[in-house]
Protein backbone atom coordinates (compact mmCIF):
# COMPACT_ATOMS: atom_id res chain seq x y z
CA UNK A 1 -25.53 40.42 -265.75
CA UNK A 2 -24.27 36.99 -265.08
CA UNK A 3 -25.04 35.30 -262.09
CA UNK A 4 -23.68 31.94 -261.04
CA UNK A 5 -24.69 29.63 -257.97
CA UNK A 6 -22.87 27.78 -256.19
CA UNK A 7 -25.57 24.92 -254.83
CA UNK A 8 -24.32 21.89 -252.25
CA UNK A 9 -26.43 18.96 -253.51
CA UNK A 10 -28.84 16.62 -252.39
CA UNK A 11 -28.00 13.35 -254.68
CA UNK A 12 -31.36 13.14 -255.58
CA UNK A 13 -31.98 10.38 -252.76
CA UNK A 14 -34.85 12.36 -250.94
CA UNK A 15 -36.61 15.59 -251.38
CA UNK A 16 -34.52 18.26 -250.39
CA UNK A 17 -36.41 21.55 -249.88
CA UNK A 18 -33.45 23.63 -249.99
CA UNK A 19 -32.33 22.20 -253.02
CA UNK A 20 -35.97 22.83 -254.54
CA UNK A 21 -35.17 26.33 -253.23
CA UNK A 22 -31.93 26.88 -255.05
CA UNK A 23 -33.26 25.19 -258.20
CA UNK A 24 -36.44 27.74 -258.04
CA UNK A 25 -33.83 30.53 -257.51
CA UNK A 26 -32.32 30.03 -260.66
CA UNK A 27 -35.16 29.39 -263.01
CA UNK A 28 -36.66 32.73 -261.68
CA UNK A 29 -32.82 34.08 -262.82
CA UNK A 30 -33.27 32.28 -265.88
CA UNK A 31 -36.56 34.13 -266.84
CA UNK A 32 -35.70 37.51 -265.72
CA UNK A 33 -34.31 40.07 -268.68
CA UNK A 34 -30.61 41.05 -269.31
CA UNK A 35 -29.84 37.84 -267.06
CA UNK A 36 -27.69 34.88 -267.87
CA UNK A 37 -27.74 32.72 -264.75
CA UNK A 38 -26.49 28.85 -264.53
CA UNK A 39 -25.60 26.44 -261.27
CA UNK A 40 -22.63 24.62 -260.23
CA UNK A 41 -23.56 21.44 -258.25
CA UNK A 42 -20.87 21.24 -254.55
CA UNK A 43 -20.33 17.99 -252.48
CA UNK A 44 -23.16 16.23 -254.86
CA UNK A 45 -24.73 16.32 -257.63
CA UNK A 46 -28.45 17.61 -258.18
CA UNK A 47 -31.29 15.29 -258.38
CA UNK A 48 -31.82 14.18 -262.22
CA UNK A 49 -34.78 16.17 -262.96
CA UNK A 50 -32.58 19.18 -262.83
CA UNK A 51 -29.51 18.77 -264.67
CA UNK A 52 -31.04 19.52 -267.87
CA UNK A 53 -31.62 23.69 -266.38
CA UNK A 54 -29.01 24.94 -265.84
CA UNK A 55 -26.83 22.97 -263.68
CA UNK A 56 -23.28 22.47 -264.56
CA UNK A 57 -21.98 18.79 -265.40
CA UNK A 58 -18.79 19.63 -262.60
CA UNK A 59 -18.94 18.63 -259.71
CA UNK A 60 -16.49 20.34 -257.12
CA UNK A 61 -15.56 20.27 -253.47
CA UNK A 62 -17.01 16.49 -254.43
CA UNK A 63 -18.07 14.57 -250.90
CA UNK A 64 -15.72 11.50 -251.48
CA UNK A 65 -12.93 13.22 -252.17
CA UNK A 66 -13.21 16.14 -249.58
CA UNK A 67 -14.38 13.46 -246.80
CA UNK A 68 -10.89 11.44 -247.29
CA UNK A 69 -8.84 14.56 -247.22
CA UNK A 70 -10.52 15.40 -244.15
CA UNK A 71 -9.92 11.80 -242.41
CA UNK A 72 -6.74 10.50 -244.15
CA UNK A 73 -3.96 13.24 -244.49
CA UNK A 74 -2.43 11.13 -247.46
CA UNK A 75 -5.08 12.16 -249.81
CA UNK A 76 -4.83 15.90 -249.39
CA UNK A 77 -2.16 15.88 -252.03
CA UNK A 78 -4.44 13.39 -254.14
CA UNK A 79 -3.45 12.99 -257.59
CA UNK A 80 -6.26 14.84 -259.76
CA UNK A 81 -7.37 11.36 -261.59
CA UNK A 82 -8.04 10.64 -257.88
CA UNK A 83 -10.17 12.94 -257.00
CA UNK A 84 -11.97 12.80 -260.55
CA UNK A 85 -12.57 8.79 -259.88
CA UNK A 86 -14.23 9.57 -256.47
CA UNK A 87 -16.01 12.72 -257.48
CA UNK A 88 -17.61 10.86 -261.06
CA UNK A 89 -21.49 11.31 -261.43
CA UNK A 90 -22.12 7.13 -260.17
CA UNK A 91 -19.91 7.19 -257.21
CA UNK A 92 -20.81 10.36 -255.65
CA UNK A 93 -24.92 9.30 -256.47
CA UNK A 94 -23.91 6.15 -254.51
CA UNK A 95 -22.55 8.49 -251.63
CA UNK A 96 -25.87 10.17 -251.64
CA UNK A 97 -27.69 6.74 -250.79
CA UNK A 98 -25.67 6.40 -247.68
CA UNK A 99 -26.16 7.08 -244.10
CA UNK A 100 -23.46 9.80 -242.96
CA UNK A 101 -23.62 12.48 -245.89
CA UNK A 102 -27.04 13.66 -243.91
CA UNK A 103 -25.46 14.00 -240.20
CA UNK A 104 -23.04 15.67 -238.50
CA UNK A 105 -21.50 12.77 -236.45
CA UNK A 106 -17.75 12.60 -237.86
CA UNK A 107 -18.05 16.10 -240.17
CA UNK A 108 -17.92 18.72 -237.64
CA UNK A 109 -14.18 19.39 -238.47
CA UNK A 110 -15.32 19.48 -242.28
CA UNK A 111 -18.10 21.39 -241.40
CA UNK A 112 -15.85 24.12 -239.80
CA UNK A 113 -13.34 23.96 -242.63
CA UNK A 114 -15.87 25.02 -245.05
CA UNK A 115 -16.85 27.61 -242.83
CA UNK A 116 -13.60 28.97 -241.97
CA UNK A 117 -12.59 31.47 -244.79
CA UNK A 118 -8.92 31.31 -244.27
CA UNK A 119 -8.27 27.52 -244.24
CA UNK A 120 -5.54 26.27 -246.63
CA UNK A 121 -6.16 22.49 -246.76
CA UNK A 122 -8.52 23.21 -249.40
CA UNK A 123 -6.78 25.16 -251.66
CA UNK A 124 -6.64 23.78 -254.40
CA UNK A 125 -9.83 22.81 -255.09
CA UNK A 126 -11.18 26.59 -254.77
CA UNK A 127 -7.73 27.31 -257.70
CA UNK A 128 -9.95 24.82 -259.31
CA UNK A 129 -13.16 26.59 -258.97
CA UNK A 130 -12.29 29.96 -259.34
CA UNK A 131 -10.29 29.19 -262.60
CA UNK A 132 -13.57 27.67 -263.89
CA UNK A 133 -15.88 30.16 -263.51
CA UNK A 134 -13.49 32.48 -265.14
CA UNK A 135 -12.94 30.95 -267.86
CA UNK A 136 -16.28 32.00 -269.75
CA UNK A 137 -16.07 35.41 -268.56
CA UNK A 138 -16.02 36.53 -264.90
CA UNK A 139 -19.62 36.41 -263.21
CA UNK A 140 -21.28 39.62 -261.65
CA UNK A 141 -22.66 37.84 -258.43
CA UNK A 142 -21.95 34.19 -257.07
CA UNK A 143 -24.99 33.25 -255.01
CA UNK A 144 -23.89 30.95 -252.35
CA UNK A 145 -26.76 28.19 -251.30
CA UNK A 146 -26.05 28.01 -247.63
CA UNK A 147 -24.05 29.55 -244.38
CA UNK A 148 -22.07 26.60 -244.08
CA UNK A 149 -19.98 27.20 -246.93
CA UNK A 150 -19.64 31.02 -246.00
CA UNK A 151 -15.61 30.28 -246.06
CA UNK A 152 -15.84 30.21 -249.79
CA UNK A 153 -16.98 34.02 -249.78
CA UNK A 154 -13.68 35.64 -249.07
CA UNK A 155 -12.28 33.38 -251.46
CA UNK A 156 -14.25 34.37 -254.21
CA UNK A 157 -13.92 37.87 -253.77
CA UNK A 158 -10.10 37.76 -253.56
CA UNK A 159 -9.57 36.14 -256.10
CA UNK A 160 -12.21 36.64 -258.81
CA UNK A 161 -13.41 40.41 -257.26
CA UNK A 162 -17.47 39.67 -257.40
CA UNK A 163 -20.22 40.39 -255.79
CA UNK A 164 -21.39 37.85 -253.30
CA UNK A 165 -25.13 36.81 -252.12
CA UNK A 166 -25.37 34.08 -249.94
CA UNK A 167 -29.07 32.08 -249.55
CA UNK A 168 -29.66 31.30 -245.80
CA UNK A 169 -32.29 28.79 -244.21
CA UNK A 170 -32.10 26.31 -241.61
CA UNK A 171 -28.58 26.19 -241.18
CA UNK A 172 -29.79 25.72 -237.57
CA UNK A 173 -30.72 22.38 -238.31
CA UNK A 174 -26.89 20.99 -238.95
CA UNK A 175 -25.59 23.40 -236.57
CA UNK A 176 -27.34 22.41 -233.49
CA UNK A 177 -26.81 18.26 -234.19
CA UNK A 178 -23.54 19.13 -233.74
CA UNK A 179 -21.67 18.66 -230.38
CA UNK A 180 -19.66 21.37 -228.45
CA UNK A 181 -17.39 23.55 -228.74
CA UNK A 182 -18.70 22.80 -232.69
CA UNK A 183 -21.75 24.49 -232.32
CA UNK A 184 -20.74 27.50 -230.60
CA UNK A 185 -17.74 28.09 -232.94
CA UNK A 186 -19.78 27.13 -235.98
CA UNK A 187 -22.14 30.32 -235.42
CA UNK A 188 -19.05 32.17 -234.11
CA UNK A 189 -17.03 31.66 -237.74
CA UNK A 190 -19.94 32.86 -239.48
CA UNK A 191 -20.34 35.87 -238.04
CA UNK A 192 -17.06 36.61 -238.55
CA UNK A 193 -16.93 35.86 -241.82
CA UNK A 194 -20.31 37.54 -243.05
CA UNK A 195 -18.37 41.01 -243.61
CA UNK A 196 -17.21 39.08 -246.80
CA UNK A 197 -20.99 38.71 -248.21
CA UNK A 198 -22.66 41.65 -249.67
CA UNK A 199 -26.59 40.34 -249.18
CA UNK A 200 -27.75 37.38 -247.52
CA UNK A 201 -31.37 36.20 -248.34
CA UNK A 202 -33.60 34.11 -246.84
CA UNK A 203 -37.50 33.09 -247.24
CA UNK A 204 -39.31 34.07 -244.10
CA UNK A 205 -38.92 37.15 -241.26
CA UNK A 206 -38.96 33.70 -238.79
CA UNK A 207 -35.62 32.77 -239.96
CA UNK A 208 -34.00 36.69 -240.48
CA UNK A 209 -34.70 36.94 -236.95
CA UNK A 210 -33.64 33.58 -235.47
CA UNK A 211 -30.26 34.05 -238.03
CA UNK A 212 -29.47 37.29 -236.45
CA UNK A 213 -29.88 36.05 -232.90
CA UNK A 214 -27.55 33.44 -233.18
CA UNK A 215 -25.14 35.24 -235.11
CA UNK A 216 -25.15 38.61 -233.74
CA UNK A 217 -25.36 40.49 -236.65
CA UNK A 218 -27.25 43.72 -237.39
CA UNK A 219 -29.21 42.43 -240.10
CA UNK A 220 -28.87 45.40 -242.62
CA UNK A 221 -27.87 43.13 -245.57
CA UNK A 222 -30.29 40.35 -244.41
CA UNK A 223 -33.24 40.57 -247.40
CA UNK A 224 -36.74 38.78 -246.86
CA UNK A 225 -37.24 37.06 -250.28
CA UNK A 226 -40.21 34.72 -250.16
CA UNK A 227 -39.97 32.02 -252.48
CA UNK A 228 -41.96 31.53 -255.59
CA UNK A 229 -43.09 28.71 -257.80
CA UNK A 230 -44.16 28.16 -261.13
CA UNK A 231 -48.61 27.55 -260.41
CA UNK A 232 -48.66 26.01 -263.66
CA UNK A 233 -46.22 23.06 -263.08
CA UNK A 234 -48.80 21.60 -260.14
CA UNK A 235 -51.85 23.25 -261.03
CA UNK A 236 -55.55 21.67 -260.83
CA UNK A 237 -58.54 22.46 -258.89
CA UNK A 238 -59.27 22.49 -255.74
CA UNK A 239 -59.32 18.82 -254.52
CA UNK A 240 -62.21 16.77 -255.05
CA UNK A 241 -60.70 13.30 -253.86
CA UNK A 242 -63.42 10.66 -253.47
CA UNK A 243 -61.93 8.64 -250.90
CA UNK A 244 -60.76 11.15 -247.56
CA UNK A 245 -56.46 10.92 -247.49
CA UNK A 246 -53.65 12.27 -245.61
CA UNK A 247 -50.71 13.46 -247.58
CA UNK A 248 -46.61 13.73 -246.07
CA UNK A 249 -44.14 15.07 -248.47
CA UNK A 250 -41.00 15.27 -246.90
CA UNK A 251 -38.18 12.88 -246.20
CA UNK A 252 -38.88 10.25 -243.95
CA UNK A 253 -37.40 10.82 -240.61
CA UNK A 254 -37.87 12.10 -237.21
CA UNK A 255 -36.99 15.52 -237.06
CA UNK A 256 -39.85 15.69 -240.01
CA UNK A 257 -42.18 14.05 -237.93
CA UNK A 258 -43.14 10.97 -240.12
CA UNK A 259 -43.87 9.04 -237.06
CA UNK A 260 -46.22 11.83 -236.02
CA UNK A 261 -48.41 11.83 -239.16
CA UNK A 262 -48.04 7.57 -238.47
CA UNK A 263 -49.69 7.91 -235.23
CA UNK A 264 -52.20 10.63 -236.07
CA UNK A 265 -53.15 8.29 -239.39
CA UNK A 266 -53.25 4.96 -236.95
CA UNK A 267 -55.37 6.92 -234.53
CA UNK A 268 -58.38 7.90 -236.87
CA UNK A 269 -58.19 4.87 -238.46
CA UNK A 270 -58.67 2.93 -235.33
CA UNK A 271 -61.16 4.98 -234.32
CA UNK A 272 -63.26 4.92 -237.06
CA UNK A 273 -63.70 8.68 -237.00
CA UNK A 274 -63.14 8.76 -240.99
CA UNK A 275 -64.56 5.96 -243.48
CA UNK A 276 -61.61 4.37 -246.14
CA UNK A 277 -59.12 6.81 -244.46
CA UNK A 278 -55.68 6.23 -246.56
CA UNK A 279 -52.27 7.71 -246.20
CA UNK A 280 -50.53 8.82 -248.93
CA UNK A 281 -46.25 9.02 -248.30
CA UNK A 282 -43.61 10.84 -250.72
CA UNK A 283 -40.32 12.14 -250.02
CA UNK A 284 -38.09 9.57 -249.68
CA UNK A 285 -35.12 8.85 -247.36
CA UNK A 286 -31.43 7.42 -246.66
CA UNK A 287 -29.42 4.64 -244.94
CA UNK A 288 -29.45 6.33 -241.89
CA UNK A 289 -33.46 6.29 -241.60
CA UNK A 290 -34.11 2.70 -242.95
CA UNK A 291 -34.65 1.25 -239.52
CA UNK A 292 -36.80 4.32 -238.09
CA UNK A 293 -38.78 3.87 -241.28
CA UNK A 294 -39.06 0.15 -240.50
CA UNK A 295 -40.54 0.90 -237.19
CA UNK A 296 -42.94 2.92 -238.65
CA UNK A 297 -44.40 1.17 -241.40
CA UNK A 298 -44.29 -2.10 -238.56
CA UNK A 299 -46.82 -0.16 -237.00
CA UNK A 300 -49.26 0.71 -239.72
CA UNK A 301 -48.56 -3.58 -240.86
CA UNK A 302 -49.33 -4.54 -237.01
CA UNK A 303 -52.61 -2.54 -236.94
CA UNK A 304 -53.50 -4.17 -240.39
CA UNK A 305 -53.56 -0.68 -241.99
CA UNK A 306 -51.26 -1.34 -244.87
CA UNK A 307 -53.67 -1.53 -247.93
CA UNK A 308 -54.64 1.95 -246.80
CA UNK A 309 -51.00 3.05 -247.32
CA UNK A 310 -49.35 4.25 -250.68
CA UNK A 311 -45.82 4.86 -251.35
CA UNK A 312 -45.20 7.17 -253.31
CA UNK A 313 -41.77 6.54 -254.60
CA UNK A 314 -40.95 9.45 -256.98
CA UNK A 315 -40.80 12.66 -255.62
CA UNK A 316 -39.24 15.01 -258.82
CA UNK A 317 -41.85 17.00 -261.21
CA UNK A 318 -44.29 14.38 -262.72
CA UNK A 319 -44.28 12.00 -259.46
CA UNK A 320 -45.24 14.81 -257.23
CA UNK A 321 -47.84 16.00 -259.56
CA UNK A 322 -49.58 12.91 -259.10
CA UNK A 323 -48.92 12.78 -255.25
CA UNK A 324 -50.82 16.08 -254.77
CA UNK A 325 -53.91 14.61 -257.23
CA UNK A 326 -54.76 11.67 -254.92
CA UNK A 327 -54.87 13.15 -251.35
CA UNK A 328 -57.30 15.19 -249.69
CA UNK A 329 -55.07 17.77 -247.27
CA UNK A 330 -50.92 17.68 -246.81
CA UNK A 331 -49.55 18.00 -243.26
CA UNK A 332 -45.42 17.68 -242.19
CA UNK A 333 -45.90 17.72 -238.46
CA UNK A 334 -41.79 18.74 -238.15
CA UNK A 335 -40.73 18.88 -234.86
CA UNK A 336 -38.06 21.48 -235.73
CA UNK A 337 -38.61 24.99 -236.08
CA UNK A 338 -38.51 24.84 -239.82
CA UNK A 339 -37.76 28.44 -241.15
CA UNK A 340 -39.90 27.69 -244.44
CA UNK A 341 -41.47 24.47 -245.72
CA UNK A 342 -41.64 24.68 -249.58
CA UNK A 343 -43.91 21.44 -249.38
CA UNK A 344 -46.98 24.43 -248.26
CA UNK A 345 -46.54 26.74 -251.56
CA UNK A 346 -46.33 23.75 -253.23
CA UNK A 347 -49.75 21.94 -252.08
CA UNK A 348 -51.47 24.95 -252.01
CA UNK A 349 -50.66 25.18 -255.94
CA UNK A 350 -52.50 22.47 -256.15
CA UNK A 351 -55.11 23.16 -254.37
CA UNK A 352 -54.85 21.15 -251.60
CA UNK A 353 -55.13 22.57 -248.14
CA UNK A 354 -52.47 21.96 -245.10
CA UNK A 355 -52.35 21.80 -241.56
CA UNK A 356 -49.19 22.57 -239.76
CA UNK A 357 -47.94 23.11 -235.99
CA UNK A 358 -48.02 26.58 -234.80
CA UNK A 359 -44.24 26.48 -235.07
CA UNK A 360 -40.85 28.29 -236.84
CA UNK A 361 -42.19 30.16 -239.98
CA UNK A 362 -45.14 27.73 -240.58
CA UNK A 363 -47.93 30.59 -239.01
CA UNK A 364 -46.07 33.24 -241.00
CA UNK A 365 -46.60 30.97 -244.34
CA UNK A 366 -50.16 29.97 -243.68
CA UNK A 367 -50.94 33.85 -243.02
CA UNK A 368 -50.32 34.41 -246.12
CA UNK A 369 -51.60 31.79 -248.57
CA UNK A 370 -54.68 31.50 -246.65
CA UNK A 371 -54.52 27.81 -247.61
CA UNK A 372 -54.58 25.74 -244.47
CA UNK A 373 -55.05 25.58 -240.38
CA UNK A 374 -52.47 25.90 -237.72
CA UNK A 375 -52.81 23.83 -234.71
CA UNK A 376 -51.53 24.19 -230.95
CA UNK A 377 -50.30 22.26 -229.16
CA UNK A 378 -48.02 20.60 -231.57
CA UNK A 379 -49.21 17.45 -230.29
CA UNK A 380 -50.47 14.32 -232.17
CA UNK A 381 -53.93 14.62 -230.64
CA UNK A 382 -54.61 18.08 -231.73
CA UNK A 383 -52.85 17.03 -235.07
CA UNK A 384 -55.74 14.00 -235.04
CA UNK A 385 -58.18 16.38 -233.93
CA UNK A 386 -57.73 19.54 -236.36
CA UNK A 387 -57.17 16.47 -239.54
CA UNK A 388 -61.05 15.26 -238.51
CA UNK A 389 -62.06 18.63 -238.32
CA UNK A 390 -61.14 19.27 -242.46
CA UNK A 391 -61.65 15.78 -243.45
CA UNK A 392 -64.93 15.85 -242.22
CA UNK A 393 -65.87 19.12 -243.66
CA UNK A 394 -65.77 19.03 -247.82
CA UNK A 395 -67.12 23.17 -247.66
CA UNK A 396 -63.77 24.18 -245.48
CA UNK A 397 -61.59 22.27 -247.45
CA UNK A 398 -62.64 23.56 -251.08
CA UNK A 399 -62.54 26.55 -249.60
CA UNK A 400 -58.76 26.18 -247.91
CA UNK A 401 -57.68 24.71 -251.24
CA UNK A 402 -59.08 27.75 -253.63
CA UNK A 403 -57.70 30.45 -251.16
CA UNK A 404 -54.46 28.80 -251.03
CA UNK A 405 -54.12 28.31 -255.18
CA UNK A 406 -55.28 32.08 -255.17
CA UNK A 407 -52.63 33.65 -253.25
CA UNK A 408 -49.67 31.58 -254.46
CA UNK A 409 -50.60 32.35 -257.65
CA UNK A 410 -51.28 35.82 -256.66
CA UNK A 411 -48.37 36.51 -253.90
CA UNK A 412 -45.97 33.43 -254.44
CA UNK A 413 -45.29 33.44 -258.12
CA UNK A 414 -41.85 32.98 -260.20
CA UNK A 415 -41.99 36.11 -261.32
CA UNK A 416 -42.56 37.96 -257.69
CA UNK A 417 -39.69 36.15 -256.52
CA UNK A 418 -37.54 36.66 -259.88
CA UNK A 419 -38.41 40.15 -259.60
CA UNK A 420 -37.50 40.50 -255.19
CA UNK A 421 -34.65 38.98 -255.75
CA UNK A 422 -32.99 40.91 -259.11
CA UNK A 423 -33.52 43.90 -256.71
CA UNK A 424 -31.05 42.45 -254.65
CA UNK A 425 -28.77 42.31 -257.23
CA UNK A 426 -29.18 45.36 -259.23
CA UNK A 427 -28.72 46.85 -255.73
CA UNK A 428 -25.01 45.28 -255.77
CA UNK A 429 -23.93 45.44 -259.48
């Protein structure tokens, strides 16, 4: 069986959970018998660590080129050179680093185009894709990486006849930036055009349910598939870190609650509830967040905190490793709903514990990993307040970091997911 996914990328300039999610996806593909599987990078390409498994050197529907035939009608009948100039590895990486790729402010009309499954403006890029997947022999199932390019479904099957799985998970948080009538008709489209996907999947029962309510849709072909990882790639003991420290891996913005874990770290610090308390940073960001980022980091340099900070700058395989070996406990104190939050499986790999608002899927997560506390109300006190309580406590968090390494490696492996999700698609071929 060959299976082919079609993944929008990151750029590389911040850690992407979704993109970790479609990059696990196909290595548990990769490993599973009888399967040939491979990835073809949309809008941008993957971060670097990556493009060595899998992923194809093309990039199509390239962000450059389908942003200026979006704004400026002349360059919907682009010259190809064109579009190959704009959508070249170095200028779509430089895209990446800039402000508007991660917001909806401008791209709602994109967004919908994407969406919509009959729109014509992009024709000929999809002649473009559908001729190259051919080429090496027609795939059995295109995975799709996301709801928002849904459009692309009844495309595919048109015109290649395959099978089509489409990955969904926090669509919601694009969807709802966006103004009205956007948002409305943004859930509308993709109702409508779900009848052209044979299986959706997505991580948690949270995000199955919150899918179907905004959609309306029965939910037959909507599979749970929780995501696995690879223990081996972050594994160690349970933590043993000499000096207590607070770990964020995420990118550095808002909706992530960055300034949250800021406050809560400024808070012990000031109160001296914790001796040589450090924070410990790695995810990463873009234009748009440089000056909230500023702000923060002003306030850990105004309290005098800042030789208790460290930045942890890379955020692909080796980096991360090393992030998870020098803190203590991991907390993202999102204020979204996430409907996962790959950043859990992965600390608890490593045997370091978490502690996470009772919100979106987070409860459903912790339930089963074992590895970490859930705290209400999602407030920064209580954050403070339940931090102290497993900094303070070596006994509870050994303990929270061997249950958690025990059931990922038990209930959240590559192979559990490889195997969950060939189901799906033995179920379709």
């Amino acid at each position: 069986m060959r299976v082919v996914f079609l993944i929008t990328g990151s750029g590389g300039s911040f850690y992407c959970s979704n993109c970790y999610r479609d990059m696990l996806y196909m290595k548990a593909m990769r490993k599973a018998d009888g399967i040939t599987a491979s990835a073809i990078p949309l809008y941008l390409p993957p971060d670097s660590s990556v493009e060595d498994q899998g992923f194809d050197s093309h990039v199509f529907f390239g962000a450059i080129s389908m942003y200026l035939r979006e704004k400026v009608p002349i360059f919907r009948k682009a010259p190809d050179f064109l579009d190959k100039l704009f959508d070249s590895g170095p200028m779509l990486r430089i895209a990446a680093r800039q402000a508007g790729t991660t917001r909806t402010d401008g791209l709602e009309e994109l967004t919908l185009n994407m969406i919509r499954g009959d729109n014509t403006f992009r024709e000929h890029e999809v002649n473009r894709l559908v001729n190259y997947l051919v080429a090496g022999g027609k795939p059995d199932i295109i995975h799709l990486s996301n709801a928002l390019i849904i459009g692309l479904a009844r495309q595919l099957r048109k015109r290649a006849d395959v099978r089509i799985v489409c990955s969904i998970l926090n669509e919601d948080d694009w969807i709802e930036e966006m103004k009205e009538p956007y948002r409305t008709n943004s859930w509308k489209m993709i109702a409508a055009e779900a009848e052209n996907v044979d299986a959706f999947v997505t991580p948690s029962s949270y995000f199955r349910e919150l899918f179907i309510s905004k959609t309306g849709l029965s939910g037959k072909n909507i599979h749970v598939v929780p995501i696995g990882i690879d223990p081996g790639a972050t594994s160690q003991d349970p933590v043993n870190v000499n000096r207590p420290s607070i770990g964020y891996l995420c990118r550095f913005n808002r909706m992530n609650g960055f300034d949250r874990i800021v406050d809560s770290f400024i808070q012990l610090k000031s109160e001296k509830r914790i001796d040589a308390l450090s924070l410990h940073i790695c995810g990463g960001f873009t234009g748009d967040d440089k000056p909230f980022v500023s702000e923060q980091l002003g306030k850990i340099r105004k309290r005098g905190y800042m030789d208790s900070l460290k930045i942890h700058h890379d955020f692909q395989a080796f980096g991360k490793r090393r992030f998870f070996e020098s803190i203590s406990l991991l907390s993202v104190p999102v204020r979204k709903y996430d409907g996962y939050g790959l950043y859990i499986l992965e600390a608890n790999a490593a045997g370091v514990p978490v502690i996470q608002p009772s919100t979106g899927a987070f409860p459903e997560i912790v339930s089963g990993t074992q590895g970490g506390i859930i705290y209400d109300p999602d407030s920064v006190d209580e954050l403070s307040n339940t931090l102290y309580r497993v900094l303070a406590d070596p006994d509870l968090r050994a303990g929270l970091g061997r249950a958690g390494r025990k059931n990922v490696v038990e209930k959240y492996s590559l192979d559990s997911m490889s195997n969950n999700l060939l189901e799906v698609y033995l179920k379709l071929a």
